[in-house]
PDB file of N, CA and C in Angstrom:
ATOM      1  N   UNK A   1     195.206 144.769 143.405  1.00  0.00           N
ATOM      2  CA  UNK A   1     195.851 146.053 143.223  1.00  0.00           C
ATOM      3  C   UNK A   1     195.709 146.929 144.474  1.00  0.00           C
ATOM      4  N   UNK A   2     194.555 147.077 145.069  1.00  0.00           N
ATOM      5  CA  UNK A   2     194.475 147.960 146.160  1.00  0.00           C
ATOM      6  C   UNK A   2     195.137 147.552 147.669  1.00  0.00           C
ATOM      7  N   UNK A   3     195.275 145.794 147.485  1.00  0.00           N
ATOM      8  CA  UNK A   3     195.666 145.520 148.717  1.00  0.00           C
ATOM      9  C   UNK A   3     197.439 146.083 148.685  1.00  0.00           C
ATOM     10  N   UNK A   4     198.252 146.595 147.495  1.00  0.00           N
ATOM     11  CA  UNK A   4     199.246 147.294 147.599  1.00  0.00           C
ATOM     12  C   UNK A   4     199.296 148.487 147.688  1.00  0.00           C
ATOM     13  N   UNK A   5     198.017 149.795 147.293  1.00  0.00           N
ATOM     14  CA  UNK A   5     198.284 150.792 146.846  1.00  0.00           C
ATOM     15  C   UNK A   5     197.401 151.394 148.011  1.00  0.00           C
ATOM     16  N   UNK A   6     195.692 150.596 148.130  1.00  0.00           N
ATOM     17  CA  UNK A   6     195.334 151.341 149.223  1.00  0.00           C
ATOM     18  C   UNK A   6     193.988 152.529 149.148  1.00  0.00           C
ATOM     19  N   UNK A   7     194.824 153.485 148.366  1.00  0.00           N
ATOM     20  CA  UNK A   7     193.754 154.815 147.901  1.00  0.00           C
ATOM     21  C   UNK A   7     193.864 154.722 146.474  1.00  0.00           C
ATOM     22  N   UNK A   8     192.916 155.174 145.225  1.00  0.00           N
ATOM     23  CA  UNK A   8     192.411 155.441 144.165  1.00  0.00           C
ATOM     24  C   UNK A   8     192.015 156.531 144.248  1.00  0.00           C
ATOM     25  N   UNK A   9     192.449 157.981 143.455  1.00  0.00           N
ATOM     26  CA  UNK A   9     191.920 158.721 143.249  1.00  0.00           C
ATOM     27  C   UNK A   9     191.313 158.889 142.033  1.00  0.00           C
ATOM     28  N   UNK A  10     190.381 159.683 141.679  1.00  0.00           N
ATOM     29  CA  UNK A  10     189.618 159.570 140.208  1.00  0.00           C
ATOM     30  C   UNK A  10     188.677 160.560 140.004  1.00  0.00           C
ATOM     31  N   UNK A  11     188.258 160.619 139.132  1.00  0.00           N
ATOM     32  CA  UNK A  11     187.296 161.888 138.572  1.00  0.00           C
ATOM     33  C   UNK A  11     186.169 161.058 137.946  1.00  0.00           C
ATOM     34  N   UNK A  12     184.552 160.769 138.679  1.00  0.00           N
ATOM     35  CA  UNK A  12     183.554 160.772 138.271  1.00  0.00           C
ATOM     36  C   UNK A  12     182.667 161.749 137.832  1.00  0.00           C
ATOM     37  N   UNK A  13     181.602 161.297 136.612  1.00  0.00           N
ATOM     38  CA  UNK A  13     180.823 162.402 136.785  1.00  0.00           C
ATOM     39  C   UNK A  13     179.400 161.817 137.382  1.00  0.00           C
ATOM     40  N   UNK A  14     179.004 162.679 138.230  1.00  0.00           N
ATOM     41  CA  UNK A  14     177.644 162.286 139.051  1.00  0.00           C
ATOM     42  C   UNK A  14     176.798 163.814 138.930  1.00  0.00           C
ATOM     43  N   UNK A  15     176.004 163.304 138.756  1.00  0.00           N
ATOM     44  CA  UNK A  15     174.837 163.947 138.657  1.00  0.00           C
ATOM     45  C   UNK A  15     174.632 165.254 137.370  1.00  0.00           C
ATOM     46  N   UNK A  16     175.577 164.547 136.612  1.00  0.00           N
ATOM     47  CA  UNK A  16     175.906 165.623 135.447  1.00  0.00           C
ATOM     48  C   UNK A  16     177.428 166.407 135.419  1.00  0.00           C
ATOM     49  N   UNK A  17     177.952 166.651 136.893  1.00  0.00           N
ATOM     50  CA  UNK A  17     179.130 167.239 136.552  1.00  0.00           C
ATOM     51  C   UNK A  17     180.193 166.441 137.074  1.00  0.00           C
ATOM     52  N   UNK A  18     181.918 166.949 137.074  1.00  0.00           N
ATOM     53  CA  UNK A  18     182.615 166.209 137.317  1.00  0.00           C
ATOM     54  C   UNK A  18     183.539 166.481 138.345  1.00  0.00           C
ATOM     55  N   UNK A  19     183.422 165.487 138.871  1.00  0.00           N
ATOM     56  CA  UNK A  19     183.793 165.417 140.714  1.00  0.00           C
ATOM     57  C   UNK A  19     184.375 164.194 141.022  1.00  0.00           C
ATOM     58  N   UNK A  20     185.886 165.264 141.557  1.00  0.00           N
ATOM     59  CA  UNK A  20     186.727 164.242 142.226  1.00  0.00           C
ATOM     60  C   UNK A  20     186.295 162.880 143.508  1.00  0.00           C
ATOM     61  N   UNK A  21     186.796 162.225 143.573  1.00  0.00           N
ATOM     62  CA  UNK A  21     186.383 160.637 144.239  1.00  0.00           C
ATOM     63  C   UNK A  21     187.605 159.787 144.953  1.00  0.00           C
ATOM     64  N   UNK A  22     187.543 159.726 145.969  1.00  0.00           N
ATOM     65  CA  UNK A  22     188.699 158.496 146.588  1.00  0.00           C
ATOM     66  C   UNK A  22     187.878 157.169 146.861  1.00  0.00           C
ATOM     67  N   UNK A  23     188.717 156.292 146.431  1.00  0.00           N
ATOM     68  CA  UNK A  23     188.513 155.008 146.900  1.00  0.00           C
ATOM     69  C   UNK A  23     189.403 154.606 147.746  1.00  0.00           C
ATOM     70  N   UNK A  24     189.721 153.974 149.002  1.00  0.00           N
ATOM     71  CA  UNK A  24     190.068 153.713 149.681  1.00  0.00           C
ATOM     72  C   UNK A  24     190.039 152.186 150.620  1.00  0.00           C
ATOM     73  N   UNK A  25     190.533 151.430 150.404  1.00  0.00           N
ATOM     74  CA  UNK A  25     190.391 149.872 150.724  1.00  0.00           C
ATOM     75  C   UNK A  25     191.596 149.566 151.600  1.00  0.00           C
ATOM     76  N   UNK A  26     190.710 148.924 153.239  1.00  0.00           N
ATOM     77  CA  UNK A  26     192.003 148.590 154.075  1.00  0.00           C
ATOM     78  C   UNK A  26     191.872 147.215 153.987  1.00  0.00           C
ATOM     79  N   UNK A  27     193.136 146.517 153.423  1.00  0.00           N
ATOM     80  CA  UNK A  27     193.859 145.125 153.632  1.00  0.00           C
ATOM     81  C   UNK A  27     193.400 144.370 154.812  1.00  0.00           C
ATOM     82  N   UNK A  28     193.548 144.754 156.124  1.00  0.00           N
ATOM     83  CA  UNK A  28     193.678 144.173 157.334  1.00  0.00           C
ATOM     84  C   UNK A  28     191.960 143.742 157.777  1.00  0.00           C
ATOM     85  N   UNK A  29     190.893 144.783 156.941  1.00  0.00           N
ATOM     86  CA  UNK A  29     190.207 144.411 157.753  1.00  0.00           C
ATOM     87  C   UNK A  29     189.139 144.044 156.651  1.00  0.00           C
ATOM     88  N   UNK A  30     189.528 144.515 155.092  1.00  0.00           N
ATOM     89  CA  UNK A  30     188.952 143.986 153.962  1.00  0.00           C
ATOM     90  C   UNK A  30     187.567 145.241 153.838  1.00  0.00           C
ATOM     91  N   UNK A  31     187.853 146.229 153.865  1.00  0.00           N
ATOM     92  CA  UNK A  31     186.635 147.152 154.106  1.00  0.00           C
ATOM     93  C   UNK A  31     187.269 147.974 153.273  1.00  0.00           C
ATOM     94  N   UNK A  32     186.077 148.617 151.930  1.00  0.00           N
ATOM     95  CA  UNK A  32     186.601 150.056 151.535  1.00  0.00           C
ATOM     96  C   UNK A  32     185.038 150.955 151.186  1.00  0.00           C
ATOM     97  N   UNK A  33     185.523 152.328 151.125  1.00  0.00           N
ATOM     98  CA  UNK A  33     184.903 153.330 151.173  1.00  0.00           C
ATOM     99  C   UNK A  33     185.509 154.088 150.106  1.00  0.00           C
ATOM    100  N   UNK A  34     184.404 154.843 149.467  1.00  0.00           N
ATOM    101  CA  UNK A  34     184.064 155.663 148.098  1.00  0.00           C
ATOM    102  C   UNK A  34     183.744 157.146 148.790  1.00  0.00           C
ATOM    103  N   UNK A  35     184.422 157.800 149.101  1.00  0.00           N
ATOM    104  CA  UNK A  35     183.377 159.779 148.627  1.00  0.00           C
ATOM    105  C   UNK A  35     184.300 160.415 148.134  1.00  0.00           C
ATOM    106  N   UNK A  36     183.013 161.647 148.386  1.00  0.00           N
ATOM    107  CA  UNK A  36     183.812 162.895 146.977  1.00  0.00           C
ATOM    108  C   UNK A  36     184.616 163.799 148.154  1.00  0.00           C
ATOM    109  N   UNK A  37     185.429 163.801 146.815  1.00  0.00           N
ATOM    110  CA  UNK A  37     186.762 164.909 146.976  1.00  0.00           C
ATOM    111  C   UNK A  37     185.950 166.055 147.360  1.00  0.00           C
ATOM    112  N   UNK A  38     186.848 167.114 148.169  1.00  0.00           N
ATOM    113  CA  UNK A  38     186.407 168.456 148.491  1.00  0.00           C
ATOM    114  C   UNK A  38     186.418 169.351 147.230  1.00  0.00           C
ATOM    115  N   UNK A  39     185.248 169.639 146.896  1.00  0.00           N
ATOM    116  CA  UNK A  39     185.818 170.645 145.293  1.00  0.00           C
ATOM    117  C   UNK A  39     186.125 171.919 146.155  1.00  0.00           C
ATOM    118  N   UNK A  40     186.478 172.296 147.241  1.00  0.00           N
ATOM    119  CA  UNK A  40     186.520 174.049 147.599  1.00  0.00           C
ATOM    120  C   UNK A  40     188.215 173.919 147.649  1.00  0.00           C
ATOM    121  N   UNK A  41     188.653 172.402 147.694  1.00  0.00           N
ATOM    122  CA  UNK A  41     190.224 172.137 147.950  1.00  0.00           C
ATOM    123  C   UNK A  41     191.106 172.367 146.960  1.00  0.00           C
ATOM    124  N   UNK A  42     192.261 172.778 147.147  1.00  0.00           N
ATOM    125  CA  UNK A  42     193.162 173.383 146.284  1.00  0.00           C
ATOM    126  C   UNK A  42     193.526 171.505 145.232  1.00  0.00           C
ATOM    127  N   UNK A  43     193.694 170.972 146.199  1.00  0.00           N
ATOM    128  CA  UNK A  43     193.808 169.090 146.016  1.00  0.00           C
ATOM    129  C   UNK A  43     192.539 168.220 146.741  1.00  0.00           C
ATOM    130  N   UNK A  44     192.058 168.122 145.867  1.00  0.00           N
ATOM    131  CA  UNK A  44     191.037 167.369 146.581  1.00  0.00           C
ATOM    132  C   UNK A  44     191.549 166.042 146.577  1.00  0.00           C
ATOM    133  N   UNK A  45     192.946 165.605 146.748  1.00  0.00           N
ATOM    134  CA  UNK A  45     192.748 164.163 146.415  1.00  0.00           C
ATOM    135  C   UNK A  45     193.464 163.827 148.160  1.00  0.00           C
ATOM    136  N   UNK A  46     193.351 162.327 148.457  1.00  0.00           N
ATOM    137  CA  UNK A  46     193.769 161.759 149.417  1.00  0.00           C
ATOM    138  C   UNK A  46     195.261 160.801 149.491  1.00  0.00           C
ATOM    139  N   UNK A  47     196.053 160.715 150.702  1.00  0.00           N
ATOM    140  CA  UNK A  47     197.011 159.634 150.275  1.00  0.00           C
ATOM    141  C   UNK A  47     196.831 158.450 151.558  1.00  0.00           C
ATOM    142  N   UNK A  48     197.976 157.667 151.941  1.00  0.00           N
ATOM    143  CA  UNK A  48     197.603 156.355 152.606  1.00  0.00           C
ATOM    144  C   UNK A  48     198.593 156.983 153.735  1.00  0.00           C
ATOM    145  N   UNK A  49     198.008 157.311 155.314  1.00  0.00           N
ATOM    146  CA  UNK A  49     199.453 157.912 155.839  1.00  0.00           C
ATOM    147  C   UNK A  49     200.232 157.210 156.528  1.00  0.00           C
ATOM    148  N   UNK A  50     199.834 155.620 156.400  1.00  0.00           N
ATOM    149  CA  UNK A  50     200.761 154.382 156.906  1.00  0.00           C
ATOM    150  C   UNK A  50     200.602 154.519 158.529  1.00  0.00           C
ATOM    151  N   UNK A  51     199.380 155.208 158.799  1.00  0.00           N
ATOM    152  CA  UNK A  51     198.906 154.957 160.283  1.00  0.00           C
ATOM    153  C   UNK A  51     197.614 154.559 160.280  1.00  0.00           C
ATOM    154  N   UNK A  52     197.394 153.817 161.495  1.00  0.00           N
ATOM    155  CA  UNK A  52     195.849 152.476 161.707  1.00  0.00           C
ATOM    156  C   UNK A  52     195.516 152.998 162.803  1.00  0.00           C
ATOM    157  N   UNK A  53     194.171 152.987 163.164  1.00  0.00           N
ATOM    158  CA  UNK A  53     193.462 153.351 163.765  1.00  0.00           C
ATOM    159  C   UNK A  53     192.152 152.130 164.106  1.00  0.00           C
ATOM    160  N   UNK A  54     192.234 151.158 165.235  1.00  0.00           N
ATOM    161  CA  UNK A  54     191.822 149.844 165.141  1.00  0.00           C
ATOM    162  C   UNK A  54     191.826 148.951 164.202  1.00  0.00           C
ATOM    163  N   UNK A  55     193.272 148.952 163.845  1.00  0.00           N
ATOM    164  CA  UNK A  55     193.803 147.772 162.886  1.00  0.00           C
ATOM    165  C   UNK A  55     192.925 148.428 161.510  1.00  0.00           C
ATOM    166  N   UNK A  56     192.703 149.767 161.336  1.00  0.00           N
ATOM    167  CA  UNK A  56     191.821 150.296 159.933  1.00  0.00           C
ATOM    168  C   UNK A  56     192.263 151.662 159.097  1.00  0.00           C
ATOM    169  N   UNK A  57     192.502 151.673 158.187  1.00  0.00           N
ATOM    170  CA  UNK A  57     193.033 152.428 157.781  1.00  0.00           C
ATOM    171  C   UNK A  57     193.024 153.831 158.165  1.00  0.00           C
ATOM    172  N   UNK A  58     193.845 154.985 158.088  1.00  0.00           N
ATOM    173  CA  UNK A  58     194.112 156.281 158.143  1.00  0.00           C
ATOM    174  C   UNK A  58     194.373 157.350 156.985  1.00  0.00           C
ATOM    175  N   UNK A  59     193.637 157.700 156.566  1.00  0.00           N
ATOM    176  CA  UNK A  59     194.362 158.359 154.814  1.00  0.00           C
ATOM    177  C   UNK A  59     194.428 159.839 155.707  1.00  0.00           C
ATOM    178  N   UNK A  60     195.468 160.717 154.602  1.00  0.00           N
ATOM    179  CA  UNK A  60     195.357 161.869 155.019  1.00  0.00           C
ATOM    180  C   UNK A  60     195.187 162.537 153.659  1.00  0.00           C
ATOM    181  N   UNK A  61     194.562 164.240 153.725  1.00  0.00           N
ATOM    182  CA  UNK A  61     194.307 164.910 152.704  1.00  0.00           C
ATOM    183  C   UNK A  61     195.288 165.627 151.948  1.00  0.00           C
ATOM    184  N   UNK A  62     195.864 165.555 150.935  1.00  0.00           N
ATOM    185  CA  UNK A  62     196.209 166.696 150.276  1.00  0.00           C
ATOM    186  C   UNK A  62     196.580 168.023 150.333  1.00  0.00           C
ATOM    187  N   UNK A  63     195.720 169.020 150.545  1.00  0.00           N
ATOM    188  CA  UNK A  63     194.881 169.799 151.115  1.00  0.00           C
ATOM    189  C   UNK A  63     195.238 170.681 152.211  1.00  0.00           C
ATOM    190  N   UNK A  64     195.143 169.792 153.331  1.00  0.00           N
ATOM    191  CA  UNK A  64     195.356 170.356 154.671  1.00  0.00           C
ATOM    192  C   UNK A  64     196.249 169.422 155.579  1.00  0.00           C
ATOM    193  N   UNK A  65     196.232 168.157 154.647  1.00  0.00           N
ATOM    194  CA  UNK A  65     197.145 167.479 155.207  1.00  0.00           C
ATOM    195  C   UNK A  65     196.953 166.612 156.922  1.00  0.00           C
ATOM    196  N   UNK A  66     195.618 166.733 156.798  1.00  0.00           N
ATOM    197  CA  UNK A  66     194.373 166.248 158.027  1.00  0.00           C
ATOM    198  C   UNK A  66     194.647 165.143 157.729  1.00  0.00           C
ATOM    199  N   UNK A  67     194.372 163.909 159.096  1.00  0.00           N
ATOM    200  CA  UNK A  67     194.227 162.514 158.809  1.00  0.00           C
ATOM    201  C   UNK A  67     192.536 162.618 158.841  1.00  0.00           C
ATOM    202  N   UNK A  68     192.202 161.370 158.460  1.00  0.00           N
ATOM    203  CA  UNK A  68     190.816 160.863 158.242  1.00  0.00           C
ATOM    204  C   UNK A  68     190.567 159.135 158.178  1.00  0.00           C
ATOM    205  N   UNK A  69     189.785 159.087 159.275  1.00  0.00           N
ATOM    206  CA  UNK A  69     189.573 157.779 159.585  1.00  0.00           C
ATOM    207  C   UNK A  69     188.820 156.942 158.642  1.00  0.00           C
ATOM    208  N   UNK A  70     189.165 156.058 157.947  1.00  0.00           N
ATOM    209  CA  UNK A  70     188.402 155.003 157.156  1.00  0.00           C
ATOM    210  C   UNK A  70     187.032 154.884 158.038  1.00  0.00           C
ATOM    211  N   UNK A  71     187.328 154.204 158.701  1.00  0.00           N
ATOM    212  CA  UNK A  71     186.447 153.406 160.070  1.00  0.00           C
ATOM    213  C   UNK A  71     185.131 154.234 160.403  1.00  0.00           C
ATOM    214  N   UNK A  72     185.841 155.575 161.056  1.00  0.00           N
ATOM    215  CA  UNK A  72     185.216 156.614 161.586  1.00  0.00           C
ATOM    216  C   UNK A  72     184.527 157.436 160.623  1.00  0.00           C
ATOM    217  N   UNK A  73     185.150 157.485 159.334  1.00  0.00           N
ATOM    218  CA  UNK A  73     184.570 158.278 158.399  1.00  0.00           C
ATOM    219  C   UNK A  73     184.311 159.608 158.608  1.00  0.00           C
ATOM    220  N   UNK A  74     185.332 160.162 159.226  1.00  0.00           N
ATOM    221  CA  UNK A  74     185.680 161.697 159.545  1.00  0.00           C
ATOM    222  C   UNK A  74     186.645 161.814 159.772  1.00  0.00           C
ATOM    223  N   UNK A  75     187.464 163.032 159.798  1.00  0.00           N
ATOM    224  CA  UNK A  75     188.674 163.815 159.758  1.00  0.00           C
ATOM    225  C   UNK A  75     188.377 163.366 161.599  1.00  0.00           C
ATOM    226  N   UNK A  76     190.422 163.126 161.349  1.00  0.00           N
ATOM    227  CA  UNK A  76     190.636 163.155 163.046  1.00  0.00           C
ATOM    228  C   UNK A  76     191.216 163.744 163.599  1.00  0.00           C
ATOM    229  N   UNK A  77     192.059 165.151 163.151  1.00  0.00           N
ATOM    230  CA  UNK A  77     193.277 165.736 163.216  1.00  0.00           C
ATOM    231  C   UNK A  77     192.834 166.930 162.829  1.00  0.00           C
ATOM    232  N   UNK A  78     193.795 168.167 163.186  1.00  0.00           N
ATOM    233  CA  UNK A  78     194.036 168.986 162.469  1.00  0.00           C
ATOM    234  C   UNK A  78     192.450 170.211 162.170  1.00  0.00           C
ATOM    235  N   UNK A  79     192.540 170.758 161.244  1.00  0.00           N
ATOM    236  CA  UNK A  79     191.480 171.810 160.555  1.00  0.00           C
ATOM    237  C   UNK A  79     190.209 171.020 160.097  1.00  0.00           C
ATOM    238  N   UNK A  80     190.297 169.841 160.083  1.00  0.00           N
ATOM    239  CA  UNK A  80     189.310 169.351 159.496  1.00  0.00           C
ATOM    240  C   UNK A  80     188.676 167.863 159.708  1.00  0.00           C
ATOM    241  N   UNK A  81     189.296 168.377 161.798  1.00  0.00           N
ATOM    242  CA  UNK A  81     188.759 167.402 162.823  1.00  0.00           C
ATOM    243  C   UNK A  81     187.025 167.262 163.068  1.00  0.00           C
ATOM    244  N   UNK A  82     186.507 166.089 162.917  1.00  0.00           N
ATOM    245  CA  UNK A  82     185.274 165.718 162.660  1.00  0.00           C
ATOM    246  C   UNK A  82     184.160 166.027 161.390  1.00  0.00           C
ATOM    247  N   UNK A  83     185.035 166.712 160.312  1.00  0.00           N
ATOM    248  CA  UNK A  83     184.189 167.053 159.220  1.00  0.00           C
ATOM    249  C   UNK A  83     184.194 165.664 158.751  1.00  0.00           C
ATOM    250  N   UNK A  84     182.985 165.034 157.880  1.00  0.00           N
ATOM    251  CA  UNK A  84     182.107 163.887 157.605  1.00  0.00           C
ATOM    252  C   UNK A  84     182.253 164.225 155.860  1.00  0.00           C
ATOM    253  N   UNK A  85     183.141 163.274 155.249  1.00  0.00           N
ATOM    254  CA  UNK A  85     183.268 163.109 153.787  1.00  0.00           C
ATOM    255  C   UNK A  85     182.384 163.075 153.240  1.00  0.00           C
ATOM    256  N   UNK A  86     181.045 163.130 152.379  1.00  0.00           N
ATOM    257  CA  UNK A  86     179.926 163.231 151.237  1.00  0.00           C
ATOM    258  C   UNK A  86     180.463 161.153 150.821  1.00  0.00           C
ATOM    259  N   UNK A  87     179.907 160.631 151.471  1.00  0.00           N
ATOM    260  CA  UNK A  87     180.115 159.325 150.820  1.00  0.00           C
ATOM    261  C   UNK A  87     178.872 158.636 149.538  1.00  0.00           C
ATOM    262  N   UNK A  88     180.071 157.858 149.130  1.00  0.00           N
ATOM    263  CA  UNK A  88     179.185 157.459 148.047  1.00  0.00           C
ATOM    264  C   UNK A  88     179.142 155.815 147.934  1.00  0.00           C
ATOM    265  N   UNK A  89     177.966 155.514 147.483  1.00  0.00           N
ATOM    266  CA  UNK A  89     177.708 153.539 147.457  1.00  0.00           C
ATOM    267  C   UNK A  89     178.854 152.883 146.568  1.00  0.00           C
ATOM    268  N   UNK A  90     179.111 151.762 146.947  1.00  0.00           N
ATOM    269  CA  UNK A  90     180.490 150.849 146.927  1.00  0.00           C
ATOM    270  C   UNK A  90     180.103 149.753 146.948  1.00  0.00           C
ATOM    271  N   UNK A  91     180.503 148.607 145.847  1.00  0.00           N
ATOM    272  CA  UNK A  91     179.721 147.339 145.978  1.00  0.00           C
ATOM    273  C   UNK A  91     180.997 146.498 145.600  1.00  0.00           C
ATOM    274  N   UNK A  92     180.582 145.299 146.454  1.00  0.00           N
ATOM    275  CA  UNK A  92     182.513 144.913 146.149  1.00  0.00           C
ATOM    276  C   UNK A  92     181.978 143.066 145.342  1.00  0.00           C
ATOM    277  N   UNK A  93     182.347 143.126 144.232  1.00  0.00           N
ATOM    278  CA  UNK A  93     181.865 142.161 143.237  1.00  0.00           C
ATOM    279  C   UNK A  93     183.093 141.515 142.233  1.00  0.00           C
ATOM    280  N   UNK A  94     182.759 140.417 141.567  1.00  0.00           N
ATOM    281  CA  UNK A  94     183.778 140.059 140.736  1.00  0.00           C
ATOM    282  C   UNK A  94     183.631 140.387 139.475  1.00  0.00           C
ATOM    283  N   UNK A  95     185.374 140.128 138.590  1.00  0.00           N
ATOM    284  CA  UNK A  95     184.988 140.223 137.326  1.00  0.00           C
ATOM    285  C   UNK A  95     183.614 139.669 136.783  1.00  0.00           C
ATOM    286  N   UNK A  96     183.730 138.490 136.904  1.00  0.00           N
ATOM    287  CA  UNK A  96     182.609 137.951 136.315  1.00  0.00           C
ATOM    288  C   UNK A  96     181.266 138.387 136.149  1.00  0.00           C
ATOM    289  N   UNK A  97     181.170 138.964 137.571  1.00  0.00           N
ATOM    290  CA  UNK A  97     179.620 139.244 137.745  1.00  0.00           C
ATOM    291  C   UNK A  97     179.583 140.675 136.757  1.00  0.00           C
TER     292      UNK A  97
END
């Protein structure tokens, strides 16, 4: 599913309350990354902006409409050049297990 779609947005609850979450998985290089949405954001959610950045994905925000490097794991663009996403652990496993 993700190797078509890319980003997952979603609503966990951690640590008692409930907070937005992107998942994000690049195809090319088989790598994905989990953090939380900005709660101060009007949209905290992310989309896929069909630009690569060493063959690795690029999502941009909602929001402000900033790109943000998979790879780099910070904003690369824009208002919200070098701010560092709140990431969260990601374990990549099968049904089975």
């Amino acid at each position: 599913m993700l190797d078509w779609h890319e980003v997952v947005n979603e609503q966990f609850t951690i640590d008692g309350h409930l907070e937005p979450v992107t998942l994000s998985y690049c195809p090319l290089t088989g790598s994905a990354m989990l953090w939380k949405g900005d709660m101060e954001a009007a949209n905290p959610t992310f989309g896929t902006s069909g630009k690569l950045y060493n063959s690795n994905l690029v999502l941009y925000d909602r929001a402000t409409f900033s790109w943000w490097s998979q790879m780099l794991e910070q904003g690369i663009n824009s208002t919200r050049r070098l701010d560092v996403p709140d990431r969260l652990q990601v374990v990549e496993t099968s049904w089975a297990t």
